[in-house]
N, C-alpha and C. Protein backbone atom coordinates (compact mmCIF):
# COMPACT_ATOMS: atom_id res chain seq x y z
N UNK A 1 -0.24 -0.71 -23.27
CA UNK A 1 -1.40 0.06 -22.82
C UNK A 1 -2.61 -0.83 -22.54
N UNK A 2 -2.37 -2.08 -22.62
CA UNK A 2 -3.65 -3.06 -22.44
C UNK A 2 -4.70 -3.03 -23.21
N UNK A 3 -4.37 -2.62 -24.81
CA UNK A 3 -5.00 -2.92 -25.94
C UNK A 3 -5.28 -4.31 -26.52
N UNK A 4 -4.11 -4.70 -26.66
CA UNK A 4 -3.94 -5.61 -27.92
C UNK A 4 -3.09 -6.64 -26.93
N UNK A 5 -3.53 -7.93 -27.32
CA UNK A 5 -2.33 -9.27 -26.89
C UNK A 5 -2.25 -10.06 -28.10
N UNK A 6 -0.79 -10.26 -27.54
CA UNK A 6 -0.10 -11.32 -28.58
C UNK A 6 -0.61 -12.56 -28.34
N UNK A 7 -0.87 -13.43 -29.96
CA UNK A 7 -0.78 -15.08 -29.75
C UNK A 7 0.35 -15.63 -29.78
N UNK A 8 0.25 -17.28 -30.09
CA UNK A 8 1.16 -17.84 -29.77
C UNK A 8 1.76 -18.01 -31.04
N UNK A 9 1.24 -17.55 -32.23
CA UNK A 9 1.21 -17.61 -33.57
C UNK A 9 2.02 -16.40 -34.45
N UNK A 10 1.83 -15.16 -33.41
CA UNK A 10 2.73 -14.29 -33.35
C UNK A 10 2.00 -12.98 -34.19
N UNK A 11 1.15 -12.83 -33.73
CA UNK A 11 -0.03 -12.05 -34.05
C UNK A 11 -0.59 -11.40 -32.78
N UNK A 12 -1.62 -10.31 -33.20
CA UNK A 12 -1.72 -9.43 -32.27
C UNK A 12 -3.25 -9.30 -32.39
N UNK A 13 -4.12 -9.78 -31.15
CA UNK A 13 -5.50 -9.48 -31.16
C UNK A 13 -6.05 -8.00 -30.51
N UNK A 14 -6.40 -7.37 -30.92
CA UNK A 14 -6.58 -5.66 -30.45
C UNK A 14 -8.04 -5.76 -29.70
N UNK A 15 -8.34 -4.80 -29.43
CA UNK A 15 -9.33 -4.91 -28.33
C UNK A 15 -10.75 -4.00 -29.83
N UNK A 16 -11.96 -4.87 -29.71
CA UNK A 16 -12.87 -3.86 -30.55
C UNK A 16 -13.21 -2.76 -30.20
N UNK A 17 -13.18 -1.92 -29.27
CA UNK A 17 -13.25 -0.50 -28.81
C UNK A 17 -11.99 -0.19 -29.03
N UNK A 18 -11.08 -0.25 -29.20
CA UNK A 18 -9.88 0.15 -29.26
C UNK A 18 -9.56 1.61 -29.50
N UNK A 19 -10.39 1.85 -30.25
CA UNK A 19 -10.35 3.14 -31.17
C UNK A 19 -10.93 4.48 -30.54
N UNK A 20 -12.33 3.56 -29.48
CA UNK A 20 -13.05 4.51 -28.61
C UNK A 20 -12.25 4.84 -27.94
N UNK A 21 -11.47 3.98 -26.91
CA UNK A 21 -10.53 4.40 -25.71
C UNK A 21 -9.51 4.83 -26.00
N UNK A 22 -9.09 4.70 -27.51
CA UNK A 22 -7.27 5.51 -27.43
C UNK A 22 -8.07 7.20 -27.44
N UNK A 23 -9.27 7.57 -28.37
CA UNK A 23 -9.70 8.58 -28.42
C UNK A 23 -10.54 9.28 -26.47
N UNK A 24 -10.97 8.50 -26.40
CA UNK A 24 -10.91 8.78 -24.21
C UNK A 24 -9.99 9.35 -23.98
N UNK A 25 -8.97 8.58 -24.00
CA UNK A 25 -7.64 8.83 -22.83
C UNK A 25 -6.65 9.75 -23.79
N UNK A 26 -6.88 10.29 -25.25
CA UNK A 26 -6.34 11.38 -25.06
C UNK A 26 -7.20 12.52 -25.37
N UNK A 27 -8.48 12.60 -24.96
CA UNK A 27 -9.15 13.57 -24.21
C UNK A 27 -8.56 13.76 -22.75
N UNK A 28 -8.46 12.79 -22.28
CA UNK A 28 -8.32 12.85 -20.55
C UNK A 28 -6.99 13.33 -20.26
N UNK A 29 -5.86 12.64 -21.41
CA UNK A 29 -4.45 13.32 -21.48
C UNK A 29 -4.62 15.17 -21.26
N UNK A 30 -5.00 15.27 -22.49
CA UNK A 30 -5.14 16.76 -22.86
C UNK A 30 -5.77 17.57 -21.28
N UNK A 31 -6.79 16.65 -20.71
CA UNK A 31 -7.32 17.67 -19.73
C UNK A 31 -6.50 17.71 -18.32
N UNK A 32 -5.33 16.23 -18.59
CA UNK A 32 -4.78 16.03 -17.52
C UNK A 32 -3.94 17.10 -17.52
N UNK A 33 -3.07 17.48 -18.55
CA UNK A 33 -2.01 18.59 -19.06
C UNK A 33 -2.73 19.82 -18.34
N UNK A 34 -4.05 19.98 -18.76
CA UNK A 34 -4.83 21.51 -18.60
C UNK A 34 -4.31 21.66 -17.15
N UNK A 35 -5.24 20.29 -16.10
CA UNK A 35 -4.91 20.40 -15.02
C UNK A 35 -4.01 21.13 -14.74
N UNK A 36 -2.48 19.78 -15.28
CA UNK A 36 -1.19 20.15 -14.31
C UNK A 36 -0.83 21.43 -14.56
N UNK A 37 -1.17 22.09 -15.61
CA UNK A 37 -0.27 23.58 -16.19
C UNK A 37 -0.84 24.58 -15.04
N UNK A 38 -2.38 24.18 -14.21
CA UNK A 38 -2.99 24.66 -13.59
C UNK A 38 -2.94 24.58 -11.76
N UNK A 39 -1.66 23.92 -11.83
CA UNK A 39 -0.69 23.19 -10.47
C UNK A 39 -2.18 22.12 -9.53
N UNK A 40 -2.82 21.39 -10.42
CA UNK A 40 -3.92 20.76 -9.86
C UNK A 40 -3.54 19.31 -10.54
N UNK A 41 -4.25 18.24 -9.30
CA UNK A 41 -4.28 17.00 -9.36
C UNK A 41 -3.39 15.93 -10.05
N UNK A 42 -2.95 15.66 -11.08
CA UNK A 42 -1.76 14.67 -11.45
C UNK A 42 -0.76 14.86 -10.83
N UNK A 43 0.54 13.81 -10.45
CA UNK A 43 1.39 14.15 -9.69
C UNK A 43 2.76 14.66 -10.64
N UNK A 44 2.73 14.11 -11.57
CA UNK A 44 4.00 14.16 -12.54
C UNK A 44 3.52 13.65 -14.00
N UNK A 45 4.08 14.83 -14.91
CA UNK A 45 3.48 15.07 -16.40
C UNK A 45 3.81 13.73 -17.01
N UNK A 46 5.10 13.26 -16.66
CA UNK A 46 6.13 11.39 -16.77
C UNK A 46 5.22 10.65 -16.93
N UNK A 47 4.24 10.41 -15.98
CA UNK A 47 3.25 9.35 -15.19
C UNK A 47 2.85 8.85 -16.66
N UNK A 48 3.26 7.50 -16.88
CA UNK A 48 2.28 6.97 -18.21
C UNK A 48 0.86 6.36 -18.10
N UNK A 49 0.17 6.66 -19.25
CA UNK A 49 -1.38 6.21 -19.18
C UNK A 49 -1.63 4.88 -19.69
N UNK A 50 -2.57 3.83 -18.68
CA UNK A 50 -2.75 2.67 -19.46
C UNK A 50 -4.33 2.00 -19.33
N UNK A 51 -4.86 1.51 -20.08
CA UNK A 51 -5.52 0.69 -19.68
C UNK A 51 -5.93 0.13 -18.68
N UNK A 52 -7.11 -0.38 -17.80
CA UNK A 52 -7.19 -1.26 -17.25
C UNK A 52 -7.99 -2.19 -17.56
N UNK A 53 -7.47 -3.76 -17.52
CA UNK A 53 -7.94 -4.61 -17.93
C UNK A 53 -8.27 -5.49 -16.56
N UNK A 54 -9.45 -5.11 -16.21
CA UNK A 54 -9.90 -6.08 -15.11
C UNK A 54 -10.22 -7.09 -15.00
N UNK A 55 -10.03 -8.21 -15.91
CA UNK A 55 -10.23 -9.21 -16.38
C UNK A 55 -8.60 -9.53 -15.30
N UNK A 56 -7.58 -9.23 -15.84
CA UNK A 56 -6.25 -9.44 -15.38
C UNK A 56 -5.56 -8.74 -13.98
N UNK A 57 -6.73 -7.73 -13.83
CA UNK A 57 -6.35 -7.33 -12.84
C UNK A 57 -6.46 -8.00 -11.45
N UNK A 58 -5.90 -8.00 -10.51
CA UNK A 58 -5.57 -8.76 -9.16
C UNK A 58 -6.01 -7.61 -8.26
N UNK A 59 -5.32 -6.44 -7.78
CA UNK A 59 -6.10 -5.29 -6.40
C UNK A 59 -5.03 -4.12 -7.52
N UNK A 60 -5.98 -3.28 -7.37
CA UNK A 60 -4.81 -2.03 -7.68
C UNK A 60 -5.02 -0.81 -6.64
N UNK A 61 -4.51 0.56 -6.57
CA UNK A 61 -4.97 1.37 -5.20
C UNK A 61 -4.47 2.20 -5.93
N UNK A 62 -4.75 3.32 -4.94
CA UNK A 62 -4.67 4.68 -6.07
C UNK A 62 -5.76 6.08 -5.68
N UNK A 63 -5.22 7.32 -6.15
CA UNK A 63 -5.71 8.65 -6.52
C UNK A 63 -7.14 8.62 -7.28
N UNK A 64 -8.10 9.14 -6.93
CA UNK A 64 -8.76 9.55 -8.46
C UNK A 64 -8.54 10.95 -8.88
N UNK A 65 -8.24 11.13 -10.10
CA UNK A 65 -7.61 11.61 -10.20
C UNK A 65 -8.85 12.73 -11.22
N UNK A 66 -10.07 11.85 -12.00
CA UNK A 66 -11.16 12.60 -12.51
C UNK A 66 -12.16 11.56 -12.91
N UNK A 67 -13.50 11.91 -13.43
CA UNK A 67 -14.47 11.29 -13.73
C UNK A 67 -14.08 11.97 -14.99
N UNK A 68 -15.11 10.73 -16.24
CA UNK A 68 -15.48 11.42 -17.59
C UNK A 68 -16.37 10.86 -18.22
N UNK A 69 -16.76 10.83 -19.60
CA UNK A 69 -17.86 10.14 -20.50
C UNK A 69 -17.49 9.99 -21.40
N UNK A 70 -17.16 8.95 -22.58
CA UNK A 70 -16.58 8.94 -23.75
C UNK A 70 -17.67 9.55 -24.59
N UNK A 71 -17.78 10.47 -25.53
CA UNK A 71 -18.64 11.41 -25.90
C UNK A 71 -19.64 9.88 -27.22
N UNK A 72 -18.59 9.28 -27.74
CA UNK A 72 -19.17 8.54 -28.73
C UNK A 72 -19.63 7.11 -28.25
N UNK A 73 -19.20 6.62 -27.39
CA UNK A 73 -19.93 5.49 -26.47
C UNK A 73 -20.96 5.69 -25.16
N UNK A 74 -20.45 6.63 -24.34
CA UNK A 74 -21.22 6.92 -23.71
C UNK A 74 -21.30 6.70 -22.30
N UNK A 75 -19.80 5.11 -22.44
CA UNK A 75 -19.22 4.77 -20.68
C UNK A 75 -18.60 5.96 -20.70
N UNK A 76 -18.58 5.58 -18.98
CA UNK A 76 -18.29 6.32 -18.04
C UNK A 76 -16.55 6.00 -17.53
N UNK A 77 -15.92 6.64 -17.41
CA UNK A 77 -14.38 6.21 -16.76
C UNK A 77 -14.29 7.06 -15.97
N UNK A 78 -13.05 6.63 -15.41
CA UNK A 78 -12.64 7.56 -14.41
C UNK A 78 -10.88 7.34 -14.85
N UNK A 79 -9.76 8.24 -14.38
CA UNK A 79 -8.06 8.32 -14.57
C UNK A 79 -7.99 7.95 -12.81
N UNK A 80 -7.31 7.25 -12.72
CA UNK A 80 -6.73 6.63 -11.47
C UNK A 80 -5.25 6.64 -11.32
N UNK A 81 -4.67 7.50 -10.19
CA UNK A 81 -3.07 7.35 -10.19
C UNK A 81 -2.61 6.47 -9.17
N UNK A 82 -2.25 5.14 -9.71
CA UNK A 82 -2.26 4.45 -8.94
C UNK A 82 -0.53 4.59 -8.30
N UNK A 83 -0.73 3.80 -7.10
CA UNK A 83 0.20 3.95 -6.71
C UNK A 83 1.87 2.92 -7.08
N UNK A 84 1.46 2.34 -8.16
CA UNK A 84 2.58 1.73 -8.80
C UNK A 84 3.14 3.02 -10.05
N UNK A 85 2.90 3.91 -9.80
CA UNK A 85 3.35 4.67 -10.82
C UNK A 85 2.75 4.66 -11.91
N UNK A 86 1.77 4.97 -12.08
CA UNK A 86 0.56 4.91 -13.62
C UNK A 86 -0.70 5.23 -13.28
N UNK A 87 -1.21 6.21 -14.64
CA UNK A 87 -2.22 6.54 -14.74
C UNK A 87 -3.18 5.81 -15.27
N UNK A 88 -4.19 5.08 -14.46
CA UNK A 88 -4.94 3.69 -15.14
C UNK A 88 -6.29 4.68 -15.48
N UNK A 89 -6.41 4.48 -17.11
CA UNK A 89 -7.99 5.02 -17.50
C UNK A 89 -9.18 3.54 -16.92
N UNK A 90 -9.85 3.77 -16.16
CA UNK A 90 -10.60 2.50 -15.76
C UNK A 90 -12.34 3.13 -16.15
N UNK A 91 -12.98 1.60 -17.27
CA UNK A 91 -14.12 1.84 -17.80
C UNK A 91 -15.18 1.51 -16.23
N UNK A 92 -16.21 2.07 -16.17
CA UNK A 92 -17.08 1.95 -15.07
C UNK A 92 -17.38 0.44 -14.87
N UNK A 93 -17.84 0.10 -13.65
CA UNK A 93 -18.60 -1.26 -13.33
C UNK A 93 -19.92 -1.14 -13.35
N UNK A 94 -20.81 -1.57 -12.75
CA UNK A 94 -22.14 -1.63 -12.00
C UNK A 94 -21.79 -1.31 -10.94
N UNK A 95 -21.04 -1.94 -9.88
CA UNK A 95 -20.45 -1.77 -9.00
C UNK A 95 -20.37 -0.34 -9.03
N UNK A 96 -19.00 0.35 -9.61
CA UNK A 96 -18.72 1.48 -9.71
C UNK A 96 -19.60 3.01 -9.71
N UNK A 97 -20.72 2.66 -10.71
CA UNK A 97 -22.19 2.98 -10.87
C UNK A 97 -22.70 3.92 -9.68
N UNK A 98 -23.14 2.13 -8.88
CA UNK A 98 -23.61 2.23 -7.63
C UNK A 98 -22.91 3.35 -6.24
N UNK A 99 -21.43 3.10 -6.53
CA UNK A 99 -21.00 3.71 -5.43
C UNK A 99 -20.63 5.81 -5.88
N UNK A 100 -20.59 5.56 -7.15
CA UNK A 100 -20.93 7.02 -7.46
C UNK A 100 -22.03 7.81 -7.35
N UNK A 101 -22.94 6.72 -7.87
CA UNK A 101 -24.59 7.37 -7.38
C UNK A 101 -24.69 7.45 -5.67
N UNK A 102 -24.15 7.07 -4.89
CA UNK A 102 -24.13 7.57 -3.55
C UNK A 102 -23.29 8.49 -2.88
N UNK A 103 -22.44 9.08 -3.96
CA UNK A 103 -21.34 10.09 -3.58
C UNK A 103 -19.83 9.60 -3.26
N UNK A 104 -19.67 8.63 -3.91
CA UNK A 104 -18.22 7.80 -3.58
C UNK A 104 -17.36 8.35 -4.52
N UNK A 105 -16.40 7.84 -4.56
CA UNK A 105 -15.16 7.35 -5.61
C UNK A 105 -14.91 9.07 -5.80
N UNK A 106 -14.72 9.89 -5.41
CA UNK A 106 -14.97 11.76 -4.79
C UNK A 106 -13.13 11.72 -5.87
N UNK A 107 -13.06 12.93 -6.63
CA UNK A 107 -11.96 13.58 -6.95
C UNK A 107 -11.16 13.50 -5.40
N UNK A 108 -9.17 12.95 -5.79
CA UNK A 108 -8.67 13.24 -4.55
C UNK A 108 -8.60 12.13 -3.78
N UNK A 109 -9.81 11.11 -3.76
CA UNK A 109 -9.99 9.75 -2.81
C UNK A 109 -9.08 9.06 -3.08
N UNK A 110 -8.52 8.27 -2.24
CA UNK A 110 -8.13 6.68 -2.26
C UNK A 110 -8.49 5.66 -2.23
N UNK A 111 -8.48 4.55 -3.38
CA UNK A 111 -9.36 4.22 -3.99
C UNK A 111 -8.65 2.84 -3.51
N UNK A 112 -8.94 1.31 -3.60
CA UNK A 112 -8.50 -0.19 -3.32
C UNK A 112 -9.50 -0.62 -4.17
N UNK A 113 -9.13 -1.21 -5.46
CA UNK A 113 -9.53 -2.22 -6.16
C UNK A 113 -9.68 -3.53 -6.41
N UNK A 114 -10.24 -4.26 -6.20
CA UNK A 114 -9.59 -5.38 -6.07
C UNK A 114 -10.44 -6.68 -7.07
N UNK A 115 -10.02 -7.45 -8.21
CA UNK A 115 -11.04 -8.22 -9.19
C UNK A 115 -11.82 -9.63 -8.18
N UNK A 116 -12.50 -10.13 -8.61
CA UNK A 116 -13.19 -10.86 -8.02
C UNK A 116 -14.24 -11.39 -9.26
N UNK A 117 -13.49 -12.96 -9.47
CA UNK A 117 -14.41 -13.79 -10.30
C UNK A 117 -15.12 -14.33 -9.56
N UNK A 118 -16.44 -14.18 -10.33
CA UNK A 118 -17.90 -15.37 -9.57
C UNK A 118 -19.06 -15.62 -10.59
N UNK A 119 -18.62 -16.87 -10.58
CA UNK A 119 -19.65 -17.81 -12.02
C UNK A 119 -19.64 -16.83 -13.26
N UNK A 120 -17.70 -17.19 -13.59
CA UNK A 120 -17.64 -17.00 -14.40
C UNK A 120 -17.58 -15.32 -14.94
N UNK A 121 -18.43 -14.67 -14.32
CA UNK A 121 -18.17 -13.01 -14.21
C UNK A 121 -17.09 -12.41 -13.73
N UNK A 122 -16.30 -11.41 -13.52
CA UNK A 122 -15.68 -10.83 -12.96
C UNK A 122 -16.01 -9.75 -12.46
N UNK A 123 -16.22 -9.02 -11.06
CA UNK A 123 -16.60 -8.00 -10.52
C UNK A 123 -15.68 -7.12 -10.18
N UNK A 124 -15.64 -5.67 -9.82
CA UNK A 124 -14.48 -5.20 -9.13
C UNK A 124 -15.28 -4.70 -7.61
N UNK A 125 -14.87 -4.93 -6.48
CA UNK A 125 -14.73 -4.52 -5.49
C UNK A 125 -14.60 -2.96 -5.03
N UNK A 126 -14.48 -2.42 -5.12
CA UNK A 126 -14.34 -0.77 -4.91
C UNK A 126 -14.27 -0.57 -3.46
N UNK A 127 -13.09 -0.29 -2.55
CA UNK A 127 -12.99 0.20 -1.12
C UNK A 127 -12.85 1.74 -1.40
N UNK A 128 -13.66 2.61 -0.45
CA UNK A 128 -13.21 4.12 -0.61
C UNK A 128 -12.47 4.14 0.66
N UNK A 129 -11.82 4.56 0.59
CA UNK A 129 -9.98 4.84 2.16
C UNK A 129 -10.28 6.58 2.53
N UNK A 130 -11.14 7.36 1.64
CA UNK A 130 -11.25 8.62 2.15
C UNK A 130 -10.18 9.36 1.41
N UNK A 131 -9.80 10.80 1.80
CA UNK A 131 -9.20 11.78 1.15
C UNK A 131 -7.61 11.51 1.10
N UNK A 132 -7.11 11.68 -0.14
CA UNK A 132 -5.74 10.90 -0.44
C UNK A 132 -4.47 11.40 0.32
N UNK A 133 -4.88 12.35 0.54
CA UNK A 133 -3.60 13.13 1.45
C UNK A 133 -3.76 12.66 2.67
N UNK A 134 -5.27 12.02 3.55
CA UNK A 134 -4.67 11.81 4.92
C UNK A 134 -4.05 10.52 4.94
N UNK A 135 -3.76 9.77 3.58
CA UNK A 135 -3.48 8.21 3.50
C UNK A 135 -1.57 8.75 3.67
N UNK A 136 -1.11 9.97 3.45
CA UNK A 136 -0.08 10.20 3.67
C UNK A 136 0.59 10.14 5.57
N UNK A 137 -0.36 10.30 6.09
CA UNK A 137 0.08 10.32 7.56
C UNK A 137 -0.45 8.78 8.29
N UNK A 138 -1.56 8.28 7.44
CA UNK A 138 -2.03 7.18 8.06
C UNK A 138 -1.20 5.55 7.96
N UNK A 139 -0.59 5.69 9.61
CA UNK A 139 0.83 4.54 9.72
C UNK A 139 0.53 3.47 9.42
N UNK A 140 -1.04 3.26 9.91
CA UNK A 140 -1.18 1.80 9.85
C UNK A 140 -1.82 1.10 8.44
N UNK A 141 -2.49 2.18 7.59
CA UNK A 141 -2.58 2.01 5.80
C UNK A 141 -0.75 1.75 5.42
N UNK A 142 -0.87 2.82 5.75
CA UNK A 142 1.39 2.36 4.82
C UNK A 142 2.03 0.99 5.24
N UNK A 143 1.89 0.79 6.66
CA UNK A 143 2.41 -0.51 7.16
C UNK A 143 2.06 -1.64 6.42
N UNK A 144 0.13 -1.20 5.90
CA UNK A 144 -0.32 -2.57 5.68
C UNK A 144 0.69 -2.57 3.72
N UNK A 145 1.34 -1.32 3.20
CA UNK A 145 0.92 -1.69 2.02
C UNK A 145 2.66 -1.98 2.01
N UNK A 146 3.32 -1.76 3.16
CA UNK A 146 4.51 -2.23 2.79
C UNK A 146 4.35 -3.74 2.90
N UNK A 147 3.55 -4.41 3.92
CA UNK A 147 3.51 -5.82 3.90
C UNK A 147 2.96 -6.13 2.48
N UNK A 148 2.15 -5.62 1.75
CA UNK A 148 1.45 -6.06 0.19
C UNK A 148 3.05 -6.27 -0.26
N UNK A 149 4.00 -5.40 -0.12
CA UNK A 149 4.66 -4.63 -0.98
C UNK A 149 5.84 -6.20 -1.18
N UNK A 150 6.16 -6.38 0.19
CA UNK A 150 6.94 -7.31 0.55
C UNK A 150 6.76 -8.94 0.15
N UNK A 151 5.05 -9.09 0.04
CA UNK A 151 4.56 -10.51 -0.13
C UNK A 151 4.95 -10.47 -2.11
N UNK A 152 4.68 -9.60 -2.59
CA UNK A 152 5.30 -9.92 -3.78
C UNK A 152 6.76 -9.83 -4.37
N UNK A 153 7.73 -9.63 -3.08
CA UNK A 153 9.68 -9.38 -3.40
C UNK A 153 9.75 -8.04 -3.54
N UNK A 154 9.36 -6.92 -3.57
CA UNK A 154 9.60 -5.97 -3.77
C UNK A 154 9.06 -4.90 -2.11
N UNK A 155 9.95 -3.66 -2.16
CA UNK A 155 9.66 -2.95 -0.95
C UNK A 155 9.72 -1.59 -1.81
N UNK A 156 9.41 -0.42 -0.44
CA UNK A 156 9.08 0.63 -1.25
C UNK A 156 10.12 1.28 -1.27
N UNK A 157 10.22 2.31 -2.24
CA UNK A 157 10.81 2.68 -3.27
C UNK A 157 10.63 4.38 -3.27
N UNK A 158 11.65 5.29 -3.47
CA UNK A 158 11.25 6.61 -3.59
C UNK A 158 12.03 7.01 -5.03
N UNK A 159 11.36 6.14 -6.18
CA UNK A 159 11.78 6.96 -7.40
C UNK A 159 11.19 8.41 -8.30
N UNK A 160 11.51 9.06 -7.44
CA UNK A 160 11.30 10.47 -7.77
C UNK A 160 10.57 11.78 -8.40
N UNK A 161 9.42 10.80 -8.54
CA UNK A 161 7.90 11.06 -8.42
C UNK A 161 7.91 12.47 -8.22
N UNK A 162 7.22 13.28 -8.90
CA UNK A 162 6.39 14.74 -7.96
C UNK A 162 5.14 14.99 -7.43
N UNK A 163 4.80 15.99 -7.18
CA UNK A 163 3.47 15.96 -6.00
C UNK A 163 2.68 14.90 -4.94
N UNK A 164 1.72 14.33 -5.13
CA UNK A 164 1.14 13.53 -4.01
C UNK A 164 2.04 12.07 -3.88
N UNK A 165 1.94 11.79 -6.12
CA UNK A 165 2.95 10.44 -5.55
C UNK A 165 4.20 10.26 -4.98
N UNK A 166 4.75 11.13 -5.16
CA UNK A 166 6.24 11.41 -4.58
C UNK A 166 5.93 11.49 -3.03
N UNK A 167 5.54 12.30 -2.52
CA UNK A 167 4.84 11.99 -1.12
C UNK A 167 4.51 10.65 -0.34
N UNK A 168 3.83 10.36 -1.45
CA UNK A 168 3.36 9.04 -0.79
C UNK A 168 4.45 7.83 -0.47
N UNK A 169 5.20 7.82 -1.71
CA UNK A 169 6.63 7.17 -1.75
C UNK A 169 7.64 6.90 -0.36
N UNK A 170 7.71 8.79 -0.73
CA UNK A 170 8.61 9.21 0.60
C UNK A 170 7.82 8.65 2.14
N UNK A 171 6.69 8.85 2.15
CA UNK A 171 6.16 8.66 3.43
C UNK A 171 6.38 6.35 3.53
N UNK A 172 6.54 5.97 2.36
CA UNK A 172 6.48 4.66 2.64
C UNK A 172 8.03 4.47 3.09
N UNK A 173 8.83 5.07 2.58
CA UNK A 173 10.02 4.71 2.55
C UNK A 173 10.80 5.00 4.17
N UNK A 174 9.97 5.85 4.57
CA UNK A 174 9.88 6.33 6.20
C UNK A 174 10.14 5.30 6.86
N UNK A 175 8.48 5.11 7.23
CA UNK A 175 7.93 3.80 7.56
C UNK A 175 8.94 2.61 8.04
N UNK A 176 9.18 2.63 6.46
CA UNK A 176 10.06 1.30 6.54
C UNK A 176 11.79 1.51 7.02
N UNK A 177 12.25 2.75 7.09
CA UNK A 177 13.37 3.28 8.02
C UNK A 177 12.88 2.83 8.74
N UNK A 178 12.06 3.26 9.88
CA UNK A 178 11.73 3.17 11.42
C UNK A 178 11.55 1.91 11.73
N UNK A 179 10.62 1.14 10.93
CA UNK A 179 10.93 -0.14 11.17
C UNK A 179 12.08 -1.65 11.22
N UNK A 180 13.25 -1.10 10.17
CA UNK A 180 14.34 -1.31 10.23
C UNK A 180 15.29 -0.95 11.21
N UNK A 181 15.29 0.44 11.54
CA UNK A 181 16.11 1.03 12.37
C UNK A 181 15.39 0.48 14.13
N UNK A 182 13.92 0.41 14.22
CA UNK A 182 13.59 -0.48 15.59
C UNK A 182 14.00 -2.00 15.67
N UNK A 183 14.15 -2.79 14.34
CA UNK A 183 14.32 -4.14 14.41
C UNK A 183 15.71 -4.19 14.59
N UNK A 184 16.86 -3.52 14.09
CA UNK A 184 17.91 -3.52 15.07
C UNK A 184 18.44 -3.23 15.96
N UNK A 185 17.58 -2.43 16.46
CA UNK A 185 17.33 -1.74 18.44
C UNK A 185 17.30 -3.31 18.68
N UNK A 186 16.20 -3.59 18.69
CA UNK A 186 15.60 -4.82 19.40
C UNK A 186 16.70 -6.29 19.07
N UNK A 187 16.86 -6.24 18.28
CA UNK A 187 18.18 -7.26 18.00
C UNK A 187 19.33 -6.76 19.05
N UNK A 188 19.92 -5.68 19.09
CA UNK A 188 21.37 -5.33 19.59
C UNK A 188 20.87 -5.32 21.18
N UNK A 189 19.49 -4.81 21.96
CA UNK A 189 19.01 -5.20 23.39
C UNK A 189 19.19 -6.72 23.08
N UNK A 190 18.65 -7.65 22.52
CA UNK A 190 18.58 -9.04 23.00
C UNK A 190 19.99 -9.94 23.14
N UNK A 191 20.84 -9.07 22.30
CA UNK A 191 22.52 -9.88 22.13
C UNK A 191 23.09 -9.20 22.99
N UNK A 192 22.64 -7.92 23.97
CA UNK A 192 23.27 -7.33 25.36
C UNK A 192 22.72 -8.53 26.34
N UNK A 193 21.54 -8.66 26.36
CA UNK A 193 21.09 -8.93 27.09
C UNK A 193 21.38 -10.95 27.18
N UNK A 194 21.56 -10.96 26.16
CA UNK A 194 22.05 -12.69 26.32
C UNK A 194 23.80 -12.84 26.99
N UNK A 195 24.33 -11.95 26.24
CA UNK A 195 25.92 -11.09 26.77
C UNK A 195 25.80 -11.22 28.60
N UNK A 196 24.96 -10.52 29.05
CA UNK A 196 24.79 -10.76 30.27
C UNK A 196 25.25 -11.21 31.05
N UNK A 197 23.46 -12.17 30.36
CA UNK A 197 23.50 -13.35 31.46
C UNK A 197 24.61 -14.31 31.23
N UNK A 198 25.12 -14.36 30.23
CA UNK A 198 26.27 -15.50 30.18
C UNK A 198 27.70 -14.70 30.89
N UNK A 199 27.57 -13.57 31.24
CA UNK A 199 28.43 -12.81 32.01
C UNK A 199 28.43 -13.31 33.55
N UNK A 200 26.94 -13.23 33.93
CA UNK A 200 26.58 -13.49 35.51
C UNK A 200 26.53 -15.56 35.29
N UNK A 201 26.36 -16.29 34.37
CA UNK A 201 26.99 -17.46 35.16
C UNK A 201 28.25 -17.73 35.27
């Protein structure tokens, strides 16, 4: 859950809020349940909840899924369903702050995260992509995330997800039919077409 890391000593350093955020996120559990019983916003009850540790984090993307306030600290989070399959509880930025106080980061949005160290700080980036369902029809967002998908060995995947993420899945897994199924169009024209000409000399 991105609490606690192991040393090399074989010990376990826990995070000093620890206690605040397991008590967060199962507030946010409980309201996520309310939701789903209420056929609203999470995609699948499965979906596990974790941490985000932006320190370690690299880009993540994703649903928002709700805003909240830890009643005894007083940050601000938000539940993010990202699109690797997980529900990331993520503590606010400045950054984050900023783009809420102007009406951003909206229940429903699609969200691109991405960390960014500078002197020593770490910032998060925040892209808003707009309302999460039109990221379902939009070819040239999916294209770009099958290429993400591909630069790290892995392609997409329709493991059996319900509501939006399952959608989203399915719509990647499309994609990448059509693009398979055109790259051997275009292969089987060029080996006619070499066939040919070695026909006509």
């Amino acid at each position: 859950m991105g609490l606690a890391k192991s040393t090399e000593q074989g010990t376990w350093v826990l995070k000093s809020d620890m206690e605040q955020v397991l008590r967060a996120m199962q507030r946010a559990r409980d309201r996520q349940k309310t939701l789903f019983a209420q056929g609203a916003l999470v995609s699948d009850q499965r979906l596990p909840i974790e941490v985000m540790d932006r320190r370690q984090m690299r880009s993540v993307d994703g649903r928002v899924l709700m805003h909240g306030e830890d009643e005894q600290s007083g940050k601000r989070f938000m539940m993010l369903e990202s699109t690797s399959a997980k529900v990331l509880y993520i503590e606010y930025t400045p950054e984050m702050e900023g783009i809420r106080g102007r009406g951003g980061m909206k229940t429903n949005s699609f969200l691109r995260l991405r960390s960014v160290s500078e002197n020593g700080r770490v910032r998060v980036e925040v892209e808003d992509l707009g309302h999460a369902e039109a990221m379902l029809t939009n070819r040239t967002m999916l294209r770009e995330k099958i290429h993400d998908l591909r630069e790290t060995g892995l392609g997409p995947a329709d493991e059996g997800w319900g509501g939006w993420l399952g959608r989203y899945q399915r719509a990647l897994c499309e994609i990448e039919a059509e693009r398979s199924s055109t790259g051997r169009s275009q292969q089987i024209d060029r080996e006619t077409h070499r066939r040919d000409r070695g026909l006509e000399r």
